[in-house]
N, C-alpha and C. Protein backbone atom coordinates (compact mmCIF):
# COMPACT_ATOMS: atom_id res chain seq x y z
N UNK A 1 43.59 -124.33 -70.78
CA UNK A 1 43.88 -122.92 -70.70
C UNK A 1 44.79 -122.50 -71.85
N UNK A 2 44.37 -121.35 -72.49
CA UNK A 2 45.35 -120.58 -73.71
C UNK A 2 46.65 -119.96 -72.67
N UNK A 3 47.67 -119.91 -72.86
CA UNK A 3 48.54 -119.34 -72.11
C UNK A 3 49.95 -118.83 -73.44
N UNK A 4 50.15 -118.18 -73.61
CA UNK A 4 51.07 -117.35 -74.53
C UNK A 4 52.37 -116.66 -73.50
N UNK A 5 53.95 -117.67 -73.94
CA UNK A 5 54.80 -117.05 -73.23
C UNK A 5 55.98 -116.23 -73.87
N UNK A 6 56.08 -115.27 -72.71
CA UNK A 6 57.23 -114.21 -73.65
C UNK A 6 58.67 -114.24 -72.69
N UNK A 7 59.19 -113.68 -73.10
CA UNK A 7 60.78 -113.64 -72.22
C UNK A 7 60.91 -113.94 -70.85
N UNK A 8 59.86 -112.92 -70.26
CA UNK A 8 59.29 -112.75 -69.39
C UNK A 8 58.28 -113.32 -68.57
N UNK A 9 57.34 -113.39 -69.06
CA UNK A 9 55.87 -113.30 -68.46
C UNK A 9 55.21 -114.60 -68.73
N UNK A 10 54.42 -115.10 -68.54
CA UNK A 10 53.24 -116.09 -68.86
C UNK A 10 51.98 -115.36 -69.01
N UNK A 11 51.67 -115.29 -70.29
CA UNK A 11 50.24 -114.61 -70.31
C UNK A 11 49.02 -115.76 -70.35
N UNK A 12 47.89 -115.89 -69.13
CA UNK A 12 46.78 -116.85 -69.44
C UNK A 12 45.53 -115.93 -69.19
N UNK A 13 44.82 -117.23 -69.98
CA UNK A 13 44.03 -116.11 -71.05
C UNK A 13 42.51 -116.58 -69.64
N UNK A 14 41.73 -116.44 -69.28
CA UNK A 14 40.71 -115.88 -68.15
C UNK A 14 40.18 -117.18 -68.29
N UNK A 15 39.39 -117.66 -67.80
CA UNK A 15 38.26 -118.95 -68.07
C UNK A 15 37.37 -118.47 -67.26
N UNK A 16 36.32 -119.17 -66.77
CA UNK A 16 34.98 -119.07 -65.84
C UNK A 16 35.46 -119.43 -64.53
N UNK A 17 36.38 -120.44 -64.61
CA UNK A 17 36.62 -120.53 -63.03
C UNK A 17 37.97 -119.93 -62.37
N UNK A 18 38.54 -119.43 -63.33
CA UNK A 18 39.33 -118.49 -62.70
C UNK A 18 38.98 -116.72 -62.55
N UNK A 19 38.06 -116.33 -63.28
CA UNK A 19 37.03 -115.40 -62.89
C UNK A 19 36.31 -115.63 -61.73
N UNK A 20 35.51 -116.73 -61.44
CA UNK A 20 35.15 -117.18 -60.14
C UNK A 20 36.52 -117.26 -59.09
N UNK A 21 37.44 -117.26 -59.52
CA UNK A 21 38.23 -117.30 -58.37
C UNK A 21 39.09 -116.04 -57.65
N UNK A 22 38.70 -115.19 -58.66
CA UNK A 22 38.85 -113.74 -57.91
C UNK A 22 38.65 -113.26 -57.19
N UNK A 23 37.58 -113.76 -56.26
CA UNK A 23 37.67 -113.19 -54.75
C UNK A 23 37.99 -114.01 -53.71
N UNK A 24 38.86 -114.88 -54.16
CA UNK A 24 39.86 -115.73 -52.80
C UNK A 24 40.86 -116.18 -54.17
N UNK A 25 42.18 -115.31 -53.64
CA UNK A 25 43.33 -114.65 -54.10
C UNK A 25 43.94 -116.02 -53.58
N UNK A 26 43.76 -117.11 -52.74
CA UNK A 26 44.82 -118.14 -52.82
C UNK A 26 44.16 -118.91 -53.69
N UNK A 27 43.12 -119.22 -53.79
CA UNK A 27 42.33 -120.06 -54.90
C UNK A 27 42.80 -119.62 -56.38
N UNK A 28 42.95 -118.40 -56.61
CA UNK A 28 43.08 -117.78 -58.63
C UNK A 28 45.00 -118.04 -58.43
N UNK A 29 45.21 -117.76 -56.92
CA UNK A 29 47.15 -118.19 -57.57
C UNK A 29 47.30 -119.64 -57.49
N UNK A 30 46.51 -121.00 -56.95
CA UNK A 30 46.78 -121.99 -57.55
C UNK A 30 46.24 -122.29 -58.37
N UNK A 31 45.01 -121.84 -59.34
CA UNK A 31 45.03 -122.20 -60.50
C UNK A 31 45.97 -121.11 -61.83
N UNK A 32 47.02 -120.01 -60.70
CA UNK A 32 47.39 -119.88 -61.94
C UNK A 32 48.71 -120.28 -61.70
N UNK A 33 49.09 -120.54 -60.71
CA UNK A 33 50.57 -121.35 -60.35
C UNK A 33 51.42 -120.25 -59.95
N UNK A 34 50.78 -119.34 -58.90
CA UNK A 34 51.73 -117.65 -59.07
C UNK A 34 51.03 -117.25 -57.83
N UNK A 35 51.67 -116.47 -57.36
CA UNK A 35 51.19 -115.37 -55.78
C UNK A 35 50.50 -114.54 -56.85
N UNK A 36 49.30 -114.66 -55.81
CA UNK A 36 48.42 -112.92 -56.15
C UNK A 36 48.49 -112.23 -55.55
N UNK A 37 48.65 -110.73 -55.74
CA UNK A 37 49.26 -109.65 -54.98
C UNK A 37 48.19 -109.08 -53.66
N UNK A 38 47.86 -109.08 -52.77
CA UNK A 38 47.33 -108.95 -51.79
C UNK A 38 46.25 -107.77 -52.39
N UNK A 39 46.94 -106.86 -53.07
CA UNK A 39 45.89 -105.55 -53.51
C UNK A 39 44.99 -105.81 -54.58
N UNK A 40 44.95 -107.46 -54.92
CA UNK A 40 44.12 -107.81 -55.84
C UNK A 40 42.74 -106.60 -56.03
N UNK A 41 42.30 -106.38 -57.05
CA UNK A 41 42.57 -106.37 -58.58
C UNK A 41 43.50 -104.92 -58.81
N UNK A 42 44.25 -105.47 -59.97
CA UNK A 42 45.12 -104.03 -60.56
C UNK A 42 44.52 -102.83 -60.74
N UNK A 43 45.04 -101.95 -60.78
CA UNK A 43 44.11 -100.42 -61.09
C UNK A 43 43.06 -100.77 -62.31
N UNK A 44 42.05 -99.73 -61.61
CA UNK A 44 40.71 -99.64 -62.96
C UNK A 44 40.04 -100.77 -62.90
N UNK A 45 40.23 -102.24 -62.31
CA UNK A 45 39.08 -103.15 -62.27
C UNK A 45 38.82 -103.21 -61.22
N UNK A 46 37.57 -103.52 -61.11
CA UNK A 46 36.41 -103.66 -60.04
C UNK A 46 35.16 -104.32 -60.35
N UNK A 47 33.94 -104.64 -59.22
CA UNK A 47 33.52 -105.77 -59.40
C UNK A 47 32.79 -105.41 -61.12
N UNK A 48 32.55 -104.53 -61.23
CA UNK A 48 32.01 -104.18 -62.96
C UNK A 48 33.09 -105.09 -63.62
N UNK A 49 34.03 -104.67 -63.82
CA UNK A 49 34.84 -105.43 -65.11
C UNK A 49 34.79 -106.61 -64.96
N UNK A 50 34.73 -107.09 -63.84
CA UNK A 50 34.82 -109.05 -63.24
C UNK A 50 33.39 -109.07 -64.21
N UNK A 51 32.35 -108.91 -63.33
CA UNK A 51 31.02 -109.22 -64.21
C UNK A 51 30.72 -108.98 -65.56
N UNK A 52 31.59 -108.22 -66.66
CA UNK A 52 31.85 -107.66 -67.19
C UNK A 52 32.39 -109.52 -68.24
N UNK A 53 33.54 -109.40 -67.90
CA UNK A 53 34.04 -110.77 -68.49
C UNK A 53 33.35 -111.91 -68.49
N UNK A 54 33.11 -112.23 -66.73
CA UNK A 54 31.99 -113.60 -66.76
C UNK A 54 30.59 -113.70 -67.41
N UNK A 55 29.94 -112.33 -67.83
CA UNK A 55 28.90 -112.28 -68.85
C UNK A 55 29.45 -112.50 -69.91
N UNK A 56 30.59 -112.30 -70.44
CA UNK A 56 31.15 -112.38 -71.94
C UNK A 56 31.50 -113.94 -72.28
N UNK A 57 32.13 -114.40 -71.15
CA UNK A 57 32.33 -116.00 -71.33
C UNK A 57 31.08 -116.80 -71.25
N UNK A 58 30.29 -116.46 -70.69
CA UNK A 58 28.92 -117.10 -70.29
C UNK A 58 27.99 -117.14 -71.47
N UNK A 59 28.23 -116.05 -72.25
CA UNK A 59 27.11 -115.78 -73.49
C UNK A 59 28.09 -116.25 -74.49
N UNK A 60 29.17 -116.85 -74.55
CA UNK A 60 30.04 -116.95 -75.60
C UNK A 60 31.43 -117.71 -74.88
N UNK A 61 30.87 -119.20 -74.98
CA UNK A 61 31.99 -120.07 -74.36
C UNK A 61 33.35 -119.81 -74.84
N UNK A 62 33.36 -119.34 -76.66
CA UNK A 62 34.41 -120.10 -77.41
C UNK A 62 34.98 -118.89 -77.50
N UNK A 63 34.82 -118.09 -76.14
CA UNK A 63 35.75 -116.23 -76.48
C UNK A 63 36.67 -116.25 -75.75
N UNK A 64 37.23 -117.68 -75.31
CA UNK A 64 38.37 -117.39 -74.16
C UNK A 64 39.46 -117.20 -75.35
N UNK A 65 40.14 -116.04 -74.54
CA UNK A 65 41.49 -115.47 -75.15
C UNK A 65 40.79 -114.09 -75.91
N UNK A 66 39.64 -113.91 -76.04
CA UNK A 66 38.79 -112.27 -76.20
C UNK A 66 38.87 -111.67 -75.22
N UNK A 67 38.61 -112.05 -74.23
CA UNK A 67 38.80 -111.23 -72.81
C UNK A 67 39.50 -110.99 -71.91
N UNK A 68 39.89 -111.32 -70.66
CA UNK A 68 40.56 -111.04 -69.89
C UNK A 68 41.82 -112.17 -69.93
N UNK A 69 43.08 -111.89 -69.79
CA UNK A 69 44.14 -112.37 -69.40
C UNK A 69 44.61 -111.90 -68.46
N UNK A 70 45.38 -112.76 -67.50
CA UNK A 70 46.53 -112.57 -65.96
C UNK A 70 48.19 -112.88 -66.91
N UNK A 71 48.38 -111.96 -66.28
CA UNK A 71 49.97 -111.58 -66.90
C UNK A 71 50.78 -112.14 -65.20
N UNK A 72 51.42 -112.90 -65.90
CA UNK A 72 52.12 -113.59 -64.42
C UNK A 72 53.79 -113.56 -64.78
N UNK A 73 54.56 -113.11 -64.56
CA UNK A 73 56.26 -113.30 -64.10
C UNK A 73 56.61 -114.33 -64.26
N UNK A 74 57.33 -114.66 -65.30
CA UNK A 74 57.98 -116.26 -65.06
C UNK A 74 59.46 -116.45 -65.43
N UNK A 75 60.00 -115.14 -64.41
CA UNK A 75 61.74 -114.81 -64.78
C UNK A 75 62.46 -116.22 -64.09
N UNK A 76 63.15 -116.53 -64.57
CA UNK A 76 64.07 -117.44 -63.85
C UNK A 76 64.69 -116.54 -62.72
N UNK A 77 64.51 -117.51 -61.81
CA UNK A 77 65.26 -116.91 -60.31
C UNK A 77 64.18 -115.97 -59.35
N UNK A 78 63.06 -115.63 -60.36
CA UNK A 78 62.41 -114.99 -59.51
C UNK A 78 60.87 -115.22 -59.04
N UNK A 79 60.17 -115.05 -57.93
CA UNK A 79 58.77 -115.27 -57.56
C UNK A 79 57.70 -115.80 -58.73
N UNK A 80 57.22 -116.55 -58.91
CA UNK A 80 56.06 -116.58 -60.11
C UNK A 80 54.97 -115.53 -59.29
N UNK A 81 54.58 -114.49 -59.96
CA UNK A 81 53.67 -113.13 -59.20
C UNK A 81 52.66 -113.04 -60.77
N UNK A 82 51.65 -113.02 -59.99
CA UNK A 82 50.70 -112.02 -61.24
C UNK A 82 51.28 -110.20 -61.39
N UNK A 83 51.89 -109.74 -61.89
CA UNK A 83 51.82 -108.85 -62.11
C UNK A 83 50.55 -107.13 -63.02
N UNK A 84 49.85 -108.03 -63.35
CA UNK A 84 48.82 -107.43 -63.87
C UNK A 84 47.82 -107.84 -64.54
N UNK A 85 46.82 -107.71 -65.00
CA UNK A 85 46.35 -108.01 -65.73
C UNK A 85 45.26 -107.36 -67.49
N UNK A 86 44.90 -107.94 -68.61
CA UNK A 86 44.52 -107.47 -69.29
C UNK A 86 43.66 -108.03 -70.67
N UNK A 87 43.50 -107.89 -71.68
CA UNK A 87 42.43 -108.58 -72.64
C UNK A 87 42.32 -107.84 -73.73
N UNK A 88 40.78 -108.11 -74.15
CA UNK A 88 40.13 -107.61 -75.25
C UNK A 88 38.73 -107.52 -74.73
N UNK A 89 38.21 -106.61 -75.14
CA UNK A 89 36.56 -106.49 -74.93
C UNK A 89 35.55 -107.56 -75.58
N UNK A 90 36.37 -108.35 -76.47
CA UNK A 90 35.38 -109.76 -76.88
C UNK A 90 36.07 -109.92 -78.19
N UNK A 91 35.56 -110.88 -79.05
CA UNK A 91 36.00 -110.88 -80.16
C UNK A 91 36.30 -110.15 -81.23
N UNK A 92 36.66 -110.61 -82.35
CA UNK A 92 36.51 -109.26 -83.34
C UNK A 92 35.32 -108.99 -83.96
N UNK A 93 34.85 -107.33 -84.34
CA UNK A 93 33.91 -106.89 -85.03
C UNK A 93 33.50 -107.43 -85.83
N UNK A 94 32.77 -107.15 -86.75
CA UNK A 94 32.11 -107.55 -87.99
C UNK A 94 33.61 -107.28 -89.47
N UNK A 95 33.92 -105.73 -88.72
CA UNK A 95 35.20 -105.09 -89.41
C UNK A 95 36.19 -105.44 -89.03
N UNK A 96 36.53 -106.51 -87.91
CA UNK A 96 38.15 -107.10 -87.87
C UNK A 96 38.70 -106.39 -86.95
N UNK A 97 38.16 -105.69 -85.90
CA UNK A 97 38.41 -104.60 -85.04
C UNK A 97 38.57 -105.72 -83.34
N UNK A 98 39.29 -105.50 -82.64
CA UNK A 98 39.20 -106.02 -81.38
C UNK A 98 39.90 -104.51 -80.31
N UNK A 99 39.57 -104.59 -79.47
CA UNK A 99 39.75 -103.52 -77.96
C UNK A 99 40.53 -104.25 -76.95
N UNK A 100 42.13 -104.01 -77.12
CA UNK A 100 42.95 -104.03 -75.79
C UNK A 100 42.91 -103.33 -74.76
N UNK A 101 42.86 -103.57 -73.72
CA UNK A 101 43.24 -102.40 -72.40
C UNK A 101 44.19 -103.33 -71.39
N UNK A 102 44.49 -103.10 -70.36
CA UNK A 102 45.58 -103.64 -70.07
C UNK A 102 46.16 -102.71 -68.35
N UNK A 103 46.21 -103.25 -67.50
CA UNK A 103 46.52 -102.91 -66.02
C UNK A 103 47.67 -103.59 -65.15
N UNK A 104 48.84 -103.03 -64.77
CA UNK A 104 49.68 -103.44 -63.81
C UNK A 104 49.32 -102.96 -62.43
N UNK A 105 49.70 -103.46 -61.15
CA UNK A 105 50.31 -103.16 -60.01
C UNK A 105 51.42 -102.28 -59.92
N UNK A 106 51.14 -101.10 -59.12
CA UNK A 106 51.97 -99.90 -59.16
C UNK A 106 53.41 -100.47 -59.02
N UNK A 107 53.72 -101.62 -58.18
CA UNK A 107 55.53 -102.04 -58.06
C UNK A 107 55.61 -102.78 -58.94
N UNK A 108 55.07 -102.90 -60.30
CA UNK A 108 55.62 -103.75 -61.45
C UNK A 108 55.29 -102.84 -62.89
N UNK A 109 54.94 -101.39 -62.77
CA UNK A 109 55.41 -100.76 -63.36
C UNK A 109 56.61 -100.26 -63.87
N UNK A 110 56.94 -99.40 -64.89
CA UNK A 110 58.24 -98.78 -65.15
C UNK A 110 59.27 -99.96 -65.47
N UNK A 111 58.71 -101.24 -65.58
CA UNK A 111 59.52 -102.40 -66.06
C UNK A 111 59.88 -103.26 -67.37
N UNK A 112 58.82 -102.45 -68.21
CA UNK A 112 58.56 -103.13 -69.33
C UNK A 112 57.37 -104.11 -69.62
N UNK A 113 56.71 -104.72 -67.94
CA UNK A 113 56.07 -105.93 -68.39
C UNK A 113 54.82 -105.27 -69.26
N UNK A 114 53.94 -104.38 -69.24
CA UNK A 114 53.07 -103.93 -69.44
C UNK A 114 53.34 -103.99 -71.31
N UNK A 115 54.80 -103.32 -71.88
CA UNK A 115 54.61 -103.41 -73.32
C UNK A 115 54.86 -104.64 -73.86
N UNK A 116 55.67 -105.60 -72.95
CA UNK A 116 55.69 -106.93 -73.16
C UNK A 116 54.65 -107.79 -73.01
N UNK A 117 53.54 -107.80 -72.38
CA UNK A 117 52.45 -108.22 -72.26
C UNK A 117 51.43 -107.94 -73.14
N UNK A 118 50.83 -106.22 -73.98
CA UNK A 118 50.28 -106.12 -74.56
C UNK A 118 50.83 -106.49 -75.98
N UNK A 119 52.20 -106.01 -76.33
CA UNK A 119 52.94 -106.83 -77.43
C UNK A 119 52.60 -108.10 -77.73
N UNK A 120 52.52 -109.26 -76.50
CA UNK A 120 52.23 -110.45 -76.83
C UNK A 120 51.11 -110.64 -77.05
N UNK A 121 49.82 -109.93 -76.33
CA UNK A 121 48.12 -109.79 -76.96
C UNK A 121 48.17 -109.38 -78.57
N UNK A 122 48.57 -108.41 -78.64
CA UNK A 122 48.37 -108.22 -80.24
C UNK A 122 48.72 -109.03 -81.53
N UNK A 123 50.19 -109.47 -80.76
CA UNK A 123 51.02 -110.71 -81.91
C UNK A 123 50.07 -111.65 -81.66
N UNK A 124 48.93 -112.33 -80.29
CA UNK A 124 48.25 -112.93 -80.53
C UNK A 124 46.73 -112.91 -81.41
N UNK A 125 46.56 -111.81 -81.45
CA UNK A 125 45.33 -111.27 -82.00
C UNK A 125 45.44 -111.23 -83.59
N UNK A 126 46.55 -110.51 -83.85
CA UNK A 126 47.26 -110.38 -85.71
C UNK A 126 46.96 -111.70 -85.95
N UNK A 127 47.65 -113.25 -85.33
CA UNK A 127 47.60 -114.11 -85.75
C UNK A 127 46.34 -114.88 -86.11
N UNK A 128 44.88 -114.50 -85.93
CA UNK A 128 43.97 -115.03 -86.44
C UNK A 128 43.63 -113.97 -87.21
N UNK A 129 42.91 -114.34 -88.43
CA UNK A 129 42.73 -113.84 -89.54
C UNK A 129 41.52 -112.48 -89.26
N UNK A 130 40.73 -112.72 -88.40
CA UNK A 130 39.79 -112.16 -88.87
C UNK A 130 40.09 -110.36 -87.94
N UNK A 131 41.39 -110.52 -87.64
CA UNK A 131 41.73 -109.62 -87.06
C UNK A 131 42.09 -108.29 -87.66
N UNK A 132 41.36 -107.14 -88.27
CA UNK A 132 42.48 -106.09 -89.08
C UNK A 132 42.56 -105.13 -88.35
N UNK A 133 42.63 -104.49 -86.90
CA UNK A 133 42.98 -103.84 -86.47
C UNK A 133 42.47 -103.99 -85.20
N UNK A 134 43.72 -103.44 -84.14
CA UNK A 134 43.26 -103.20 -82.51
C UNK A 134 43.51 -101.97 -82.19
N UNK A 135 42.80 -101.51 -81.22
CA UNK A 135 42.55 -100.11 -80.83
C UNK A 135 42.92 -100.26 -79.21
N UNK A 136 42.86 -98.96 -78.76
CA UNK A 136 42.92 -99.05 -77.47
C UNK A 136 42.84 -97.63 -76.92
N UNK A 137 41.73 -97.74 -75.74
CA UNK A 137 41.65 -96.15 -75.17
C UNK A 137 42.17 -95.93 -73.78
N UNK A 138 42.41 -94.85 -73.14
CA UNK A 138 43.16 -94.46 -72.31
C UNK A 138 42.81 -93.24 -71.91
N UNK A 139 42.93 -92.88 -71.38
CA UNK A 139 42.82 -91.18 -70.24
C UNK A 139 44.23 -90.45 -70.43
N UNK A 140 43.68 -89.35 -70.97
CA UNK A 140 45.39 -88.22 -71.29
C UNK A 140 45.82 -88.49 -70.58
N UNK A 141 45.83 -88.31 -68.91
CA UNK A 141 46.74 -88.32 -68.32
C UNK A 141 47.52 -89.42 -67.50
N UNK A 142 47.05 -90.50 -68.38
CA UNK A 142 47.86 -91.65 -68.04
C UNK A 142 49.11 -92.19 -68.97
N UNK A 143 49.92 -91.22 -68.51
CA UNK A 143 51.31 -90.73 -69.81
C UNK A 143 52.02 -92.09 -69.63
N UNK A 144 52.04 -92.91 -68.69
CA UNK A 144 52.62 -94.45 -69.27
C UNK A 144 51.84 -95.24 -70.12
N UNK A 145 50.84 -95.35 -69.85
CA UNK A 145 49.88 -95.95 -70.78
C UNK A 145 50.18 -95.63 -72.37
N UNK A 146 49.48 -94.24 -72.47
CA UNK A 146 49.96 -93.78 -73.73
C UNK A 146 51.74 -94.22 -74.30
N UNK A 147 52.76 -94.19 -73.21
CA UNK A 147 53.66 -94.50 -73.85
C UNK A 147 54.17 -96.05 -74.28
N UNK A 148 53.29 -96.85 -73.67
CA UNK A 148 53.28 -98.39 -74.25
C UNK A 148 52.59 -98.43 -75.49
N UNK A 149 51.39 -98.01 -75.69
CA UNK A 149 50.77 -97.91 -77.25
C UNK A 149 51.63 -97.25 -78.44
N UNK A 150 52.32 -96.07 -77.95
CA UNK A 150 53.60 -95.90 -78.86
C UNK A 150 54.59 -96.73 -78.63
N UNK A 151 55.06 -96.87 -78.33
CA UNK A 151 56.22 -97.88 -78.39
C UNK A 151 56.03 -99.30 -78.87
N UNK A 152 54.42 -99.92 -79.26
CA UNK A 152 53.62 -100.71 -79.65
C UNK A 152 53.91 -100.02 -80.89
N UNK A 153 53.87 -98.85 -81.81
CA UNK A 153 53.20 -98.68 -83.00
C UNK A 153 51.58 -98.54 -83.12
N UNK A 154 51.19 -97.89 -81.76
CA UNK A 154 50.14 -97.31 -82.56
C UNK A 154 49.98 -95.98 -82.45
N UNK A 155 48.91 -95.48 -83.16
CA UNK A 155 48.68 -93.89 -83.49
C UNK A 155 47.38 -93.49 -83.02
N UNK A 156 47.17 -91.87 -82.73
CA UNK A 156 45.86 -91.59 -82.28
C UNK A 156 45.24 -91.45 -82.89
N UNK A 157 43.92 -92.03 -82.84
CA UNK A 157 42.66 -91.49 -83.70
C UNK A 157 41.82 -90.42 -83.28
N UNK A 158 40.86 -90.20 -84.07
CA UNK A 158 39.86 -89.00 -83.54
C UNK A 158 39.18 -89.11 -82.73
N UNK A 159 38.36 -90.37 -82.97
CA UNK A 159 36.88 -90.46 -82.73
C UNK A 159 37.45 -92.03 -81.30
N UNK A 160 36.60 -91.20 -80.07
CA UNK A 160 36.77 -92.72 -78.89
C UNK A 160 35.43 -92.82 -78.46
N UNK A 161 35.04 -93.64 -77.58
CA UNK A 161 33.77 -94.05 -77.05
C UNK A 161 33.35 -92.86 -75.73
N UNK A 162 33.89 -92.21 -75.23
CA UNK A 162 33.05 -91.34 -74.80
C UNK A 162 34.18 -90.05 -74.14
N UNK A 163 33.41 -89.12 -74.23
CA UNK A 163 34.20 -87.76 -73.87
C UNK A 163 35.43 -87.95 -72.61
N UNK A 164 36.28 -87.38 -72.66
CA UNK A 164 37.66 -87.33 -71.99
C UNK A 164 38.45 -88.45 -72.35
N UNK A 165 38.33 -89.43 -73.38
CA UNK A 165 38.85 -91.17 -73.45
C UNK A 165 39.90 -90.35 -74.13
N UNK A 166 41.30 -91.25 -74.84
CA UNK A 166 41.70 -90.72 -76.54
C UNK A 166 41.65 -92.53 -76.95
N UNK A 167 41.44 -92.50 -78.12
CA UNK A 167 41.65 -93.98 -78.78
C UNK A 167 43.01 -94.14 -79.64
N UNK A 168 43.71 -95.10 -79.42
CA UNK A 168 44.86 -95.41 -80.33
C UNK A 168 44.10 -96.45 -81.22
N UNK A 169 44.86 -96.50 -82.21
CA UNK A 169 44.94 -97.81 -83.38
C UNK A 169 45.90 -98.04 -83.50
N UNK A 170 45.89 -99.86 -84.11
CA UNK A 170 47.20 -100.57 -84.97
C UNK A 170 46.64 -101.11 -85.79
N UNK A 171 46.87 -100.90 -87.15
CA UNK A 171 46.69 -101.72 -88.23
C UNK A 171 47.28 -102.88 -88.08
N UNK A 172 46.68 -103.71 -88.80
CA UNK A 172 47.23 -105.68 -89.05
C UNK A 172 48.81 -105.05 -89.87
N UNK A 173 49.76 -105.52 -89.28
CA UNK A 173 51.29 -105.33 -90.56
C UNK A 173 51.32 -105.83 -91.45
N UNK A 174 51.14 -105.23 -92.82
CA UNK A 174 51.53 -105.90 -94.02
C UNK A 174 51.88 -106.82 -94.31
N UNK A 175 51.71 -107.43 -95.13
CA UNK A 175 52.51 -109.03 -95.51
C UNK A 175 54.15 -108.43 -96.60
N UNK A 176 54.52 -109.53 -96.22
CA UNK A 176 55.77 -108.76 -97.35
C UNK A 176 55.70 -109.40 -98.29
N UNK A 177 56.17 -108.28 -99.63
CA UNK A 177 55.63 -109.04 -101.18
C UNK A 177 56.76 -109.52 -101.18
């Protein structure tokens, strides 16, 4: 398993059998070593996005860490909990382009884990080469959302995948001369 850790959190990155293990919530928290929250899945996924990933791993073994990651809590002193979860829509484009989106549990909002979690997707994503930019779309009126992509550094673009979306971008950061 890819697993990327931050202050906070343990981010692991989806496999086939922990996708399979999404619908018995004690089975996906011992393979991820964490309570799953009873209201399993976080806002916005449903059985589409599950099938959604396990077609993506299935047609493309070597995309783990393209798709879905479980964002799990790993504060000292406190519960190991999945707190949310999130990814990429698959690898990068032809143009170096990859698609974050990203979902908490309403009582682990307003905490930070959400910009600390996608923070750590992107620093993971920058770090392979073929990466020159991530995007990410959202619904106006999901004014936290939008305020993790700023506070990320990214900016709005024009053009999103379908009417009512908005799309952010982040360019790859410069190298320093």
């Amino acid at each position: 398993m890819i697993v990327v850790e931050t202050k906070r959190l343990h981010l692991v990155a989806a496999t086939l059998e922990t996708l399979a293990a999404e619908a018995d919530r004690e089975r996906l928290g011992a393979l991820l070593g964490a309570e799953v929250p009873v209201e399993w899945p976080p806002p916005l996924n449903d059985d589409d996005s599950l099938r959604f990933w396990i077609s993506r791993l299935t047609e493309q073994p070597d995309a783990s860490g393209w798709v879905a990651w479980y964002f799990v809590r790993a504060e000292a002193g406190a519960a190991r909990v999945v707190v949310g979860n999130g990814g990429f829509k698959g690898k990068p484009s032809a143009d170096g382009v990859v698609e974050v989106g990203y979902s908490l549990f309403p009582r682990f909002q307003h905490h930070g884990y959400a910009t600390e979690a996608v923070g750590a997707l992107i620093e993971w994503a920058f770090a392979h080469d073929a990466v020159r930019s991530v995007i990410a779309e959202t619904l106006p009126d999901l004014s936290a959302s939008i305020a993790v992509l700023r506070r990320l550094g990214f900016t709005r673009v024009p053009q999103s995948s379908e009417p009512g979306v908005i799309r952010f971008a982040k360019p790859r950061p410069r190298a320093p001369a």
